[in-house]
PDB file of N, CA and C in Angstrom:
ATOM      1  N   UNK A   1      84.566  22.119  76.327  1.00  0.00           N
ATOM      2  CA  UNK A   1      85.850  21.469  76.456  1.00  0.00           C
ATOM      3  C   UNK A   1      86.122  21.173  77.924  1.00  0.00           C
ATOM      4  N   UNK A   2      86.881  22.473  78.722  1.00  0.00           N
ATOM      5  CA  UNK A   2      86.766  22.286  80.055  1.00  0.00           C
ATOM      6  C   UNK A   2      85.934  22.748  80.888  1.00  0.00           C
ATOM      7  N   UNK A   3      85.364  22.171  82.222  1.00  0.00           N
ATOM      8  CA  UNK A   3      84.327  22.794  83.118  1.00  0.00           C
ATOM      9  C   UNK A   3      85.040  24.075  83.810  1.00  0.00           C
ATOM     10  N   UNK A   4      84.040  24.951  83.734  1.00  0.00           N
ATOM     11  CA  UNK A   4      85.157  26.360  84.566  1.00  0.00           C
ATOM     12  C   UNK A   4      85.709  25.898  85.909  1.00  0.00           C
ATOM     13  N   UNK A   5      85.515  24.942  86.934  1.00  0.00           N
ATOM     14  CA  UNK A   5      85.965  24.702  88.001  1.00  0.00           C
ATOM     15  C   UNK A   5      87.413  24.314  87.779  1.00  0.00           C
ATOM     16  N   UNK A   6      88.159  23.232  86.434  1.00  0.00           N
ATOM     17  CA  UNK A   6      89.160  23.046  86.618  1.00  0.00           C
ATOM     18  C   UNK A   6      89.755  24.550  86.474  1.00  0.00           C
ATOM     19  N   UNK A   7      90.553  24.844  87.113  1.00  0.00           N
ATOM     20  CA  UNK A   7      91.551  26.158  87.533  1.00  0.00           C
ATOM     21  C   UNK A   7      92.930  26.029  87.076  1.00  0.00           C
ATOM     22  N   UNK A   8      93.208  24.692  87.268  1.00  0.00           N
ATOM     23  CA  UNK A   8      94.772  24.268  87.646  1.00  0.00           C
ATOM     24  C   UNK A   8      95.265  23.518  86.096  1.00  0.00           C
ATOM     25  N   UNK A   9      96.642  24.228  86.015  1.00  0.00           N
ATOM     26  CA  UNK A   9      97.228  23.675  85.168  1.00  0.00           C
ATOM     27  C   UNK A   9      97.350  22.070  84.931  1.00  0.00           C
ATOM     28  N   UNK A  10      97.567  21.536  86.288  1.00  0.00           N
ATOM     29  CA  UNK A  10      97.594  19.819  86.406  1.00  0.00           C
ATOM     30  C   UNK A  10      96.644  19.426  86.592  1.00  0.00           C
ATOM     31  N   UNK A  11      95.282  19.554  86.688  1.00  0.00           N
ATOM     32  CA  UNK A  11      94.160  19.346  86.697  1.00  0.00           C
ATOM     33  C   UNK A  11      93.276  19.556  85.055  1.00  0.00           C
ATOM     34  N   UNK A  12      94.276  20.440  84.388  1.00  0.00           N
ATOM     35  CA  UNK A  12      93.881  20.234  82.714  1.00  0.00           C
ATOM     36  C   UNK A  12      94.073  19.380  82.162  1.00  0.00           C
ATOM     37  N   UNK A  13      95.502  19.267  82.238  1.00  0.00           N
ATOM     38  CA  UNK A  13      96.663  17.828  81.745  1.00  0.00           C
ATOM     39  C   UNK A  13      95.992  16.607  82.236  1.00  0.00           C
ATOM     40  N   UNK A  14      95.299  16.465  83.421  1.00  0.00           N
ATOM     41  CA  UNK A  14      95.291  15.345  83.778  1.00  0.00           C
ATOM     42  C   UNK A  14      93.651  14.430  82.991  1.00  0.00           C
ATOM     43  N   UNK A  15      92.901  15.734  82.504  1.00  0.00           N
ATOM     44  CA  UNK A  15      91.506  15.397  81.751  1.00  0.00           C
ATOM     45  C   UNK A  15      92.242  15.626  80.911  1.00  0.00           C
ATOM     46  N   UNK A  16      93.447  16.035  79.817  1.00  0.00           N
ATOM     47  CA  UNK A  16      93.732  15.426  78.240  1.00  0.00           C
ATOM     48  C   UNK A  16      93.918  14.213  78.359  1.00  0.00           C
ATOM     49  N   UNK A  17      95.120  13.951  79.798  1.00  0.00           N
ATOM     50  CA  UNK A  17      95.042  12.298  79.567  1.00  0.00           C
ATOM     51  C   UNK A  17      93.984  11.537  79.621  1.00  0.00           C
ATOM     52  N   UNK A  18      92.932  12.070  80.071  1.00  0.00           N
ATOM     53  CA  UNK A  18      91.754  10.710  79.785  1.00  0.00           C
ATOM     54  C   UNK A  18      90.897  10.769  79.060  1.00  0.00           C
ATOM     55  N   UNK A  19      91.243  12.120  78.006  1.00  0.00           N
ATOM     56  CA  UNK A  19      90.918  11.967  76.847  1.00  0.00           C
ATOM     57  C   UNK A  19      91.501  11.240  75.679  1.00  0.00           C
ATOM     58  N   UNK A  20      93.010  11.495  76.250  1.00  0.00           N
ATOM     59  CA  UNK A  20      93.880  10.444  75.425  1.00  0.00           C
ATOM     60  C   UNK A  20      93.095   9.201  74.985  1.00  0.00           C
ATOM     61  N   UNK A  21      93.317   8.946  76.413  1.00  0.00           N
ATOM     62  CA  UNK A  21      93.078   7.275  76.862  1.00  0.00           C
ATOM     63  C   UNK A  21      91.312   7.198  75.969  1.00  0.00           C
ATOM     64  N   UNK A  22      90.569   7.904  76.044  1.00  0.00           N
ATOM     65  CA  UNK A  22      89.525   7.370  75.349  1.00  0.00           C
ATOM     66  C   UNK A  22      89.319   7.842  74.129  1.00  0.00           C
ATOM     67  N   UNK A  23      90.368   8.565  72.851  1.00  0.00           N
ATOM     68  CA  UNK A  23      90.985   8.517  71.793  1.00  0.00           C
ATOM     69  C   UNK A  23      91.374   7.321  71.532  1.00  0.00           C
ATOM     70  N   UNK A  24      92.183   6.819  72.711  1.00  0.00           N
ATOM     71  CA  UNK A  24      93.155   5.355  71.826  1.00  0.00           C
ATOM     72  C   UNK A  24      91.353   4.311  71.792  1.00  0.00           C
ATOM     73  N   UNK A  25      90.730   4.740  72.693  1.00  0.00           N
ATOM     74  CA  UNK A  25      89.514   3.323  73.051  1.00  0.00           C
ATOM     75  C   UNK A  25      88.661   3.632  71.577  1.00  0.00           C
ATOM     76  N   UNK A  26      88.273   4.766  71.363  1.00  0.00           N
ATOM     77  CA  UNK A  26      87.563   5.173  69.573  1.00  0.00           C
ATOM     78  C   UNK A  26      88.452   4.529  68.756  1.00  0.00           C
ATOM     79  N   UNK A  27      89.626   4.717  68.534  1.00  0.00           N
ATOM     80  CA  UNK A  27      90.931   4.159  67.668  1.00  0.00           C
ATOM     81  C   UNK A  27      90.363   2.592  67.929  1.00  0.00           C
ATOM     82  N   UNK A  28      90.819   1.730  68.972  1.00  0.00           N
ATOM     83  CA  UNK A  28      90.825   0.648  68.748  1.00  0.00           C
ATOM     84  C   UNK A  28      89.033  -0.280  68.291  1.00  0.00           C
ATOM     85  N   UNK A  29      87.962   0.765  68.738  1.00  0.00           N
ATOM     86  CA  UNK A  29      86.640  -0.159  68.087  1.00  0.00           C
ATOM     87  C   UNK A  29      86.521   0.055  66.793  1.00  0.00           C
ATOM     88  N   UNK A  30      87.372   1.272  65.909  1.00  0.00           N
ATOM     89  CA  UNK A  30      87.231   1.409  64.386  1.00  0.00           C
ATOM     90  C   UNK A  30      87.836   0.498  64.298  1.00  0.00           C
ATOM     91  N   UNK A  31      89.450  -0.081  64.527  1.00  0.00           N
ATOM     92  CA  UNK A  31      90.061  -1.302  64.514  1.00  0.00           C
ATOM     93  C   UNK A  31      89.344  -2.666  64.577  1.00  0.00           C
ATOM     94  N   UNK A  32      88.386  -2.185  65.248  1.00  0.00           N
ATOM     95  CA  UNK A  32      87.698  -4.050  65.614  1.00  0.00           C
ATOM     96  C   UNK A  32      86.410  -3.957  64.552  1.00  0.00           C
ATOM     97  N   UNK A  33      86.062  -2.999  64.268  1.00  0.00           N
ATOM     98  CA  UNK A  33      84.638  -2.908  63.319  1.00  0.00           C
ATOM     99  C   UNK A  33      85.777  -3.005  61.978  1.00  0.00           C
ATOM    100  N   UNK A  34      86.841  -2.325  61.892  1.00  0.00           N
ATOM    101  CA  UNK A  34      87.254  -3.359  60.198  1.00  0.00           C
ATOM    102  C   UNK A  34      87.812  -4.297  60.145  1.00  0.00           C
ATOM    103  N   UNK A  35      88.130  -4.687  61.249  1.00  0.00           N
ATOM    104  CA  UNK A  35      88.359  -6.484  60.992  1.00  0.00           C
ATOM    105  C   UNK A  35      87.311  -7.238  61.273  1.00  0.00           C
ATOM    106  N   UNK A  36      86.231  -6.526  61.526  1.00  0.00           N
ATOM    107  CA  UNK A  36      84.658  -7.193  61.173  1.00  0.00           C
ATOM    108  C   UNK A  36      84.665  -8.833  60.464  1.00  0.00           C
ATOM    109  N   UNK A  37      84.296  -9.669  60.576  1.00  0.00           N
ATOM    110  CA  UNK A  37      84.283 -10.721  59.733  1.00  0.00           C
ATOM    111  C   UNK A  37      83.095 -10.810  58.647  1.00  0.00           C
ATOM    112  N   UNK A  38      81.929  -9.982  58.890  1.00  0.00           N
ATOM    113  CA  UNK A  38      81.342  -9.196  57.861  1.00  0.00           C
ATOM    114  C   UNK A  38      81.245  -8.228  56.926  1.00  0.00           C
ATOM    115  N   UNK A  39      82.081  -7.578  57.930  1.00  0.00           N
ATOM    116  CA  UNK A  39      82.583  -6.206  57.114  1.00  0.00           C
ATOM    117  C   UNK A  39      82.394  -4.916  57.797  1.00  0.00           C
ATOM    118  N   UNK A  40      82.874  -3.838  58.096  1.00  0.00           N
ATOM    119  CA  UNK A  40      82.666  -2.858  58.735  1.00  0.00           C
ATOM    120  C   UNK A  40      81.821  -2.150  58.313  1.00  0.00           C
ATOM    121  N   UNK A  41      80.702  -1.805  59.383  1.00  0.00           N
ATOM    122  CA  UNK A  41      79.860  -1.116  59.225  1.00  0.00           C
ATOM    123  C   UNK A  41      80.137   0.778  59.075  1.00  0.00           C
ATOM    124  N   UNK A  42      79.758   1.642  57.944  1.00  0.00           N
ATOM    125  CA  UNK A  42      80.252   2.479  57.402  1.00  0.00           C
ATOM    126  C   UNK A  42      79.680   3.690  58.557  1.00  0.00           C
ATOM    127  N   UNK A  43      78.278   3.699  58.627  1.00  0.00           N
ATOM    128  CA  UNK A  43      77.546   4.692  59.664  1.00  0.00           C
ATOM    129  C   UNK A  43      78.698   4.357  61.375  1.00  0.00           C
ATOM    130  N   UNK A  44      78.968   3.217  61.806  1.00  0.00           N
ATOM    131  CA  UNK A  44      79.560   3.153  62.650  1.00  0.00           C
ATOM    132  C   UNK A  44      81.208   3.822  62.786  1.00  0.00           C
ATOM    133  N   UNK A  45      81.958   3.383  61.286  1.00  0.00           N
ATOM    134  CA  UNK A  45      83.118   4.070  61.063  1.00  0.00           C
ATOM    135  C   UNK A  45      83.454   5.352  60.905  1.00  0.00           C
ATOM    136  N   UNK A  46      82.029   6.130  59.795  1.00  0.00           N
ATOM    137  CA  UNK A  46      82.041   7.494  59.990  1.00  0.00           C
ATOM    138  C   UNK A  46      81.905   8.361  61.392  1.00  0.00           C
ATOM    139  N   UNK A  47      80.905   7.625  62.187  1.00  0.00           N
ATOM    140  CA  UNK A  47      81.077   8.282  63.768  1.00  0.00           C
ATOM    141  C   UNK A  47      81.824   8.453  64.581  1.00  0.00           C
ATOM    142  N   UNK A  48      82.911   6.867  64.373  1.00  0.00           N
ATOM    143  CA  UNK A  48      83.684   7.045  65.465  1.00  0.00           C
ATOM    144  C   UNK A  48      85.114   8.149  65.148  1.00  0.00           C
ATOM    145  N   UNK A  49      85.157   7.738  63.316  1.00  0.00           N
ATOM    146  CA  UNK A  49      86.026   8.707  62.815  1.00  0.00           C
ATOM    147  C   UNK A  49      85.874  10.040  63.050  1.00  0.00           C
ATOM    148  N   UNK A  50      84.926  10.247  62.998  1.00  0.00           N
ATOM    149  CA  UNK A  50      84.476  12.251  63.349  1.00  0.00           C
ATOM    150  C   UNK A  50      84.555  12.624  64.963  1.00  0.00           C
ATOM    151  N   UNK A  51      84.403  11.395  66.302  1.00  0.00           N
ATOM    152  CA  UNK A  51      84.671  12.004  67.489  1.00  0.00           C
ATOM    153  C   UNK A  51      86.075  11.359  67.209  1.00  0.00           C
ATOM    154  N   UNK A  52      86.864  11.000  66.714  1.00  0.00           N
ATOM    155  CA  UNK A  52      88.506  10.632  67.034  1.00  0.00           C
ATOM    156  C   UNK A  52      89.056  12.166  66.453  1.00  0.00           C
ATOM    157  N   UNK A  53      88.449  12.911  65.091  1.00  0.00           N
ATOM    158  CA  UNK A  53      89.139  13.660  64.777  1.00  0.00           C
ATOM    159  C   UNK A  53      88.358  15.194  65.720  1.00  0.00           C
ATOM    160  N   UNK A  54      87.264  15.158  66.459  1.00  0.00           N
ATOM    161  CA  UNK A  54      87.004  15.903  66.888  1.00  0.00           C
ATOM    162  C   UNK A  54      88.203  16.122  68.775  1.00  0.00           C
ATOM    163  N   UNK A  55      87.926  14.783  68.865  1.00  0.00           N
ATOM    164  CA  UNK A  55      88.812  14.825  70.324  1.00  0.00           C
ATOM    165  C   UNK A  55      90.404  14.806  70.024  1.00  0.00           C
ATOM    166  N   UNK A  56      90.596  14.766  68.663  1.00  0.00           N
ATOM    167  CA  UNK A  56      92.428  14.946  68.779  1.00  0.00           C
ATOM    168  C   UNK A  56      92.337  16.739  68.504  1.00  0.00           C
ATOM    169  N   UNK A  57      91.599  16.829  67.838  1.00  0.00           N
ATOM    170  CA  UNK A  57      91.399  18.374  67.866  1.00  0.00           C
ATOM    171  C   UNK A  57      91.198  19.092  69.262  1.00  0.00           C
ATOM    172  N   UNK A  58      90.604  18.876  70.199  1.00  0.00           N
ATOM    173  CA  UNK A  58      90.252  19.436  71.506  1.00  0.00           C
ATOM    174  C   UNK A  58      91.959  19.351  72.225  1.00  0.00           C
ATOM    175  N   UNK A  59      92.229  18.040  71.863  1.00  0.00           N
ATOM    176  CA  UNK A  59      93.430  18.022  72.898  1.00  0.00           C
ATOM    177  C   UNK A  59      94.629  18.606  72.351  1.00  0.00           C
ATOM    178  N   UNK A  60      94.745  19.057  70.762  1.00  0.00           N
ATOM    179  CA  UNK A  60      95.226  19.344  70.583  1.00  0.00           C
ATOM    180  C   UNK A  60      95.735  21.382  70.880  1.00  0.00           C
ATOM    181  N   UNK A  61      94.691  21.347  70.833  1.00  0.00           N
ATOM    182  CA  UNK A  61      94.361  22.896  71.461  1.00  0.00           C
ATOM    183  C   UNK A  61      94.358  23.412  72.726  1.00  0.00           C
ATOM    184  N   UNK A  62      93.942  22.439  73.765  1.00  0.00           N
ATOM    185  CA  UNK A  62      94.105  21.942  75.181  1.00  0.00           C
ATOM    186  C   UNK A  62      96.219  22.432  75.100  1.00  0.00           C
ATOM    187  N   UNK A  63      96.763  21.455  74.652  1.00  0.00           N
ATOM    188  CA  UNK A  63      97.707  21.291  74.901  1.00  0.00           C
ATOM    189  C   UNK A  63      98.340  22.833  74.385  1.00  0.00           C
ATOM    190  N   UNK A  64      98.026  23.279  73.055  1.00  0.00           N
ATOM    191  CA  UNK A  64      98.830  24.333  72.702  1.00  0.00           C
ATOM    192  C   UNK A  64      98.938  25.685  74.065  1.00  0.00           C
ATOM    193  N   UNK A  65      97.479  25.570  73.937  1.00  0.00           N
ATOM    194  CA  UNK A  65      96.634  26.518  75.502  1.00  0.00           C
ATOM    195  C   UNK A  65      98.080  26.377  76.810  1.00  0.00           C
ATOM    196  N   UNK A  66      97.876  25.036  77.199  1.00  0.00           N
ATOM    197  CA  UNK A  66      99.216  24.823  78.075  1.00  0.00           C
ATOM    198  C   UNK A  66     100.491  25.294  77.887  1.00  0.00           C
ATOM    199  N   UNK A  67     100.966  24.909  76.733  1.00  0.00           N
ATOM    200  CA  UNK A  67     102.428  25.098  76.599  1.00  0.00           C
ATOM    201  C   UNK A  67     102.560  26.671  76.505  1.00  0.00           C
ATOM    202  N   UNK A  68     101.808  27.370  75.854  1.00  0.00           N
ATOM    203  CA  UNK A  68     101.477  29.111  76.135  1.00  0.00           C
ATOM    204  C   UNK A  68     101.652  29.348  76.867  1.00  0.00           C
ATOM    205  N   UNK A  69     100.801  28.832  77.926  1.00  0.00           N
ATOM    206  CA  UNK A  69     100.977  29.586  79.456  1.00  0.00           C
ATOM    207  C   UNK A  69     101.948  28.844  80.612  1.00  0.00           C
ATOM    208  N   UNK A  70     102.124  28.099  79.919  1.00  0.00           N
ATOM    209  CA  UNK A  70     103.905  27.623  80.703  1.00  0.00           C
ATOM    210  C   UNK A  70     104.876  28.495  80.120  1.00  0.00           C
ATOM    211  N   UNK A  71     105.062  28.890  79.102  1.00  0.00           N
ATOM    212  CA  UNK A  71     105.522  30.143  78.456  1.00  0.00           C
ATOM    213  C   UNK A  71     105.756  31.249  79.072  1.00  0.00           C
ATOM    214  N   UNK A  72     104.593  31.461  79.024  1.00  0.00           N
ATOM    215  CA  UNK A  72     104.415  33.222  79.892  1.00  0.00           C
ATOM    216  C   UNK A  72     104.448  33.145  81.695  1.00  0.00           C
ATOM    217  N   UNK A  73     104.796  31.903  81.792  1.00  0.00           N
ATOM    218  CA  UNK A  73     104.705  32.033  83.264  1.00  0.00           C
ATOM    219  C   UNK A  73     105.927  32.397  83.798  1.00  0.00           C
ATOM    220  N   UNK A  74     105.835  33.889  84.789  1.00  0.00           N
ATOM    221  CA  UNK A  74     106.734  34.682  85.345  1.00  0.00           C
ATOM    222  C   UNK A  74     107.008  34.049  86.432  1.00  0.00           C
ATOM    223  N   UNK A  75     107.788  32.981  87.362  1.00  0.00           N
ATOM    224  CA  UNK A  75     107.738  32.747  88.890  1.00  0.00           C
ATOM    225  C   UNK A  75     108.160  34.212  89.496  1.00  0.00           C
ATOM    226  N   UNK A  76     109.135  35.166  89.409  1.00  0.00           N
ATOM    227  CA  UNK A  76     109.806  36.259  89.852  1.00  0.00           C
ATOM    228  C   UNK A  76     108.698  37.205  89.745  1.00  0.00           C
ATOM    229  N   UNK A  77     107.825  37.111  88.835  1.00  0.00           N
ATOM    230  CA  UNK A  77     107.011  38.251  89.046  1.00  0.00           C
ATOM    231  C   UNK A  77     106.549  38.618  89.787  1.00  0.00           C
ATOM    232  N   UNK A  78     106.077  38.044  90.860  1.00  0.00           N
ATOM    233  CA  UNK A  78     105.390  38.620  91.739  1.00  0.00           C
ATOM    234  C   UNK A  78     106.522  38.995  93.295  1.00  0.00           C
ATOM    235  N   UNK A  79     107.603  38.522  93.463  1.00  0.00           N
ATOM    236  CA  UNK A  79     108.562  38.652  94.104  1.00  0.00           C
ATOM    237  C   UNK A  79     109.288  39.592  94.423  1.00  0.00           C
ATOM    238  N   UNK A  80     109.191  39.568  96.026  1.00  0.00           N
ATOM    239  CA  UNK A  80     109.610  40.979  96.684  1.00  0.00           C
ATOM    240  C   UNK A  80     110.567  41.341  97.154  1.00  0.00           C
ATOM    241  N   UNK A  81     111.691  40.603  96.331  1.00  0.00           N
ATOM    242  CA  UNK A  81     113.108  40.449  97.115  1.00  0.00           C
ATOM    243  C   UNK A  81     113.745  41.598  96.749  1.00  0.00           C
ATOM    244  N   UNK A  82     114.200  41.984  95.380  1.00  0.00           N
ATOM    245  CA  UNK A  82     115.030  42.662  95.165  1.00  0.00           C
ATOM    246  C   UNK A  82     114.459  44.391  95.639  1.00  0.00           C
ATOM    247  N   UNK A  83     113.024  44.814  95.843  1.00  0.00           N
ATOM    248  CA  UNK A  83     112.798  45.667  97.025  1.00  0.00           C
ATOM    249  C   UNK A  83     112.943  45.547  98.468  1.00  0.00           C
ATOM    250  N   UNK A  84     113.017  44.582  98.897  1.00  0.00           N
ATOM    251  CA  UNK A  84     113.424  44.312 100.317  1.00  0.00           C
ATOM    252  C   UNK A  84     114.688  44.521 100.031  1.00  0.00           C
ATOM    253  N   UNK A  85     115.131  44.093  99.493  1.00  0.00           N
ATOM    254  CA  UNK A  85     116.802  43.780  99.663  1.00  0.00           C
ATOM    255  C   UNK A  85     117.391  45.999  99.561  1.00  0.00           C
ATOM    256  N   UNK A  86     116.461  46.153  98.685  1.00  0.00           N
ATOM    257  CA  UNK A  86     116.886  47.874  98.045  1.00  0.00           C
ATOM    258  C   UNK A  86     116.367  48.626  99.579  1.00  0.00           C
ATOM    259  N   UNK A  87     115.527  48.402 100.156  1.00  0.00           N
ATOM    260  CA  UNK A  87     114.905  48.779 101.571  1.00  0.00           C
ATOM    261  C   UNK A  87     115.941  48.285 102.661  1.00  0.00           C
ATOM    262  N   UNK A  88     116.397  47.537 102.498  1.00  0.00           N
ATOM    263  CA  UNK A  88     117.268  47.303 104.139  1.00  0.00           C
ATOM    264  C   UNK A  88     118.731  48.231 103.116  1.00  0.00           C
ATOM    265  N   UNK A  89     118.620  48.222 102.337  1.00  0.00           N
ATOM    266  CA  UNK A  89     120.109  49.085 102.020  1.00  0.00           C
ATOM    267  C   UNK A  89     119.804  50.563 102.293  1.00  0.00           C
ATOM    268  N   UNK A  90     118.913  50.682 102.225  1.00  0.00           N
ATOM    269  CA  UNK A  90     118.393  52.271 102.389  1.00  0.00           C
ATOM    270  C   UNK A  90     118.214  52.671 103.933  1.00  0.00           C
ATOM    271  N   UNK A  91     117.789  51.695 104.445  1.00  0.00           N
ATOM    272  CA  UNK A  91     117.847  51.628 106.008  1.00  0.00           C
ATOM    273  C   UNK A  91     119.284  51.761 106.533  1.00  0.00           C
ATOM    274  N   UNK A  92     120.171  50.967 105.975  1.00  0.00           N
ATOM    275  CA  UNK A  92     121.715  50.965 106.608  1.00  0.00           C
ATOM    276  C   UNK A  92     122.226  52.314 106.311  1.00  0.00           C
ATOM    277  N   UNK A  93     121.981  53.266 105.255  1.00  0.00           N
ATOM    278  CA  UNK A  93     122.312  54.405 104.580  1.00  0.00           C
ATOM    279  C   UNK A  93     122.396  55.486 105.586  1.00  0.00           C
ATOM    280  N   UNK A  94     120.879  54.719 106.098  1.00  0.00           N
ATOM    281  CA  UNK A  94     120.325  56.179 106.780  1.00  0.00           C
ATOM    282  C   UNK A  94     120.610  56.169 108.078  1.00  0.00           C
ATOM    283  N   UNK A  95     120.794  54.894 108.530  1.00  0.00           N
ATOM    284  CA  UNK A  95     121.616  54.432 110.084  1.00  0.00           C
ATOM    285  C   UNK A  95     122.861  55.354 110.161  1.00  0.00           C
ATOM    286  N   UNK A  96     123.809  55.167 109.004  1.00  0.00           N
ATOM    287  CA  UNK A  96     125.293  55.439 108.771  1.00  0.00           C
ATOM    288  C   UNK A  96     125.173  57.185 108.816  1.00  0.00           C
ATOM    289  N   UNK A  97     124.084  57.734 107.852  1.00  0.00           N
ATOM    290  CA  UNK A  97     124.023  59.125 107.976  1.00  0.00           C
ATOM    291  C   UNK A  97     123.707  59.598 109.136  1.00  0.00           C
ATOM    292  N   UNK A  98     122.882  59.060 110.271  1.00  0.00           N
ATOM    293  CA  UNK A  98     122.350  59.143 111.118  1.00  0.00           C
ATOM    294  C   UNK A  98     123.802  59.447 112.028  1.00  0.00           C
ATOM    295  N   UNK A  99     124.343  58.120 112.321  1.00  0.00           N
ATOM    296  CA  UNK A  99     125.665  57.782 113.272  1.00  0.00           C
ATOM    297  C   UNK A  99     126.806  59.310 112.593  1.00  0.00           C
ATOM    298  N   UNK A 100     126.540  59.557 111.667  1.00  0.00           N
ATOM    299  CA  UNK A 100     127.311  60.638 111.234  1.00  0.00           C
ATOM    300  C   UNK A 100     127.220  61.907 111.578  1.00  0.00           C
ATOM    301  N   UNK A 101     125.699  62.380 111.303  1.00  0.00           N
ATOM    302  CA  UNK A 101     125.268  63.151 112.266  1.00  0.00           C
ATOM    303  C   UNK A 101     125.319  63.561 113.637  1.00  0.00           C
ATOM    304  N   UNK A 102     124.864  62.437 114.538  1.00  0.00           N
ATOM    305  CA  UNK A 102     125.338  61.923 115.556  1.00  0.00           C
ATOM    306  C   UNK A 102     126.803  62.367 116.123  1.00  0.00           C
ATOM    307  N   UNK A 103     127.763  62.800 115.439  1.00  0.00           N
ATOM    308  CA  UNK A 103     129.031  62.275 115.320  1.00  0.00           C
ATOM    309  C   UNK A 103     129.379  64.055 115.027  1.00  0.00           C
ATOM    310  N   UNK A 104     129.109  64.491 113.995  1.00  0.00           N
ATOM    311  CA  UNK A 104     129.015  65.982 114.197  1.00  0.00           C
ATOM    312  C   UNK A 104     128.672  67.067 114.864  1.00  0.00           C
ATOM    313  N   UNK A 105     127.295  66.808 115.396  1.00  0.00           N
ATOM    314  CA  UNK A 105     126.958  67.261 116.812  1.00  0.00           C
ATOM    315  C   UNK A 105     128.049  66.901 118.236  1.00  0.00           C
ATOM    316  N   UNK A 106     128.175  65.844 118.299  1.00  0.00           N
ATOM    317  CA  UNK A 106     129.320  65.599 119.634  1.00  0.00           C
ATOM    318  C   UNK A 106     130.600  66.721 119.266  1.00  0.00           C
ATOM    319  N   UNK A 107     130.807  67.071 117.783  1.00  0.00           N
ATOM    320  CA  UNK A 107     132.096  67.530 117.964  1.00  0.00           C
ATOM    321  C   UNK A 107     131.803  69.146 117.789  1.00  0.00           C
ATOM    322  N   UNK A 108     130.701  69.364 117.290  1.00  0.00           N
ATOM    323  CA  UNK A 108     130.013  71.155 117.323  1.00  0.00           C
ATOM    324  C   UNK A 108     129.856  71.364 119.316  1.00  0.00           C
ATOM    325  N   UNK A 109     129.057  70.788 119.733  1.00  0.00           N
ATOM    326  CA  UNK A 109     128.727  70.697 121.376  1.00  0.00           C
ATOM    327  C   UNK A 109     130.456  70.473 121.905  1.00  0.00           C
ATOM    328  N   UNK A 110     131.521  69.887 121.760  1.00  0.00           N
ATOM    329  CA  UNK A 110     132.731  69.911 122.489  1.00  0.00           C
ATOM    330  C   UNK A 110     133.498  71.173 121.950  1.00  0.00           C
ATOM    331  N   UNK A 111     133.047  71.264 120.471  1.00  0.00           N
ATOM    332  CA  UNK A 111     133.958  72.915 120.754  1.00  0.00           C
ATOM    333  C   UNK A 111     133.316  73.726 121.098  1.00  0.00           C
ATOM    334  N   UNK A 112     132.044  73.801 120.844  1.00  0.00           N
ATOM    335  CA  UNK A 112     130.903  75.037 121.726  1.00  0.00           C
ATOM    336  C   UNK A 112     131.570  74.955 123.355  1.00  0.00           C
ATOM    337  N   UNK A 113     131.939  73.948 123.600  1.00  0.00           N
ATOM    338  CA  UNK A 113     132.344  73.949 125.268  1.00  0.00           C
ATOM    339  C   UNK A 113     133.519  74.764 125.291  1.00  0.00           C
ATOM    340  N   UNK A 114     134.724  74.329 124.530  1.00  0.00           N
ATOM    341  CA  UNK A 114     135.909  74.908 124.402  1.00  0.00           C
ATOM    342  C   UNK A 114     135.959  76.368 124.282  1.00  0.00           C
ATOM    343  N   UNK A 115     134.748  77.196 123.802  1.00  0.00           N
ATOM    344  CA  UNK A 115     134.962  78.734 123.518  1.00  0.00           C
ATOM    345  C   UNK A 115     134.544  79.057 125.038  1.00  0.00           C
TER     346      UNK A 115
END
């Protein structure tokens, strides 16, 4: 179906469309072989009929494949905000406990002076 190199979601889509496109081109020579002015040849109709129903089948599976994994696709998943964001709050915490500390000592050391 696909070569392992395509990787990319838009790089799948973009070989259904030209499978499309050469679906509609099978579609239109069965079209021109039965308006044959002899008559359509049957070995020719059975062939092209079996790769039209083989390639709507591929793309059809192609496509389900896609819409799946547009589905399951997490953008946030991998995203490091709401720990950063929990980390600088934890940082300010510990600033504030710090300055508090800070702040208790000055007043243990001024009455230690006072005795």
């Amino acid at each position: 179906m696909d070569s392992p190199t395509q990787n990319t979601s838009l790089q799948r889509l973009q070989n259904v469309e030209k499978r499309i496109v050469r679906v509609l081109e099978v579609a239109g020579g069965v079209m021109d072989e039965l308006a044959n002015p002899t008559g359509p040849r049957k070995e020719f109709i059975n062939n092209h009929c079996r790769e039209f129903m083989k390639m709507i089948k591929d793309i059809q599976m192609t496509l389900r494949d896609e819409i799946k994994s547009a589905c399951e696709y997490r953008p946030f998943e991998k995203c490091d905000y709401s720990s950063r964001i929990s980390n600088e709050i934890c940082c300010k915490k510990l600033e504030y406990v710090l300055s508090q500390l800070d702040a208790m000592k000055q007043t243990i050391d001024e009455y230690q002076a006072t005795i």
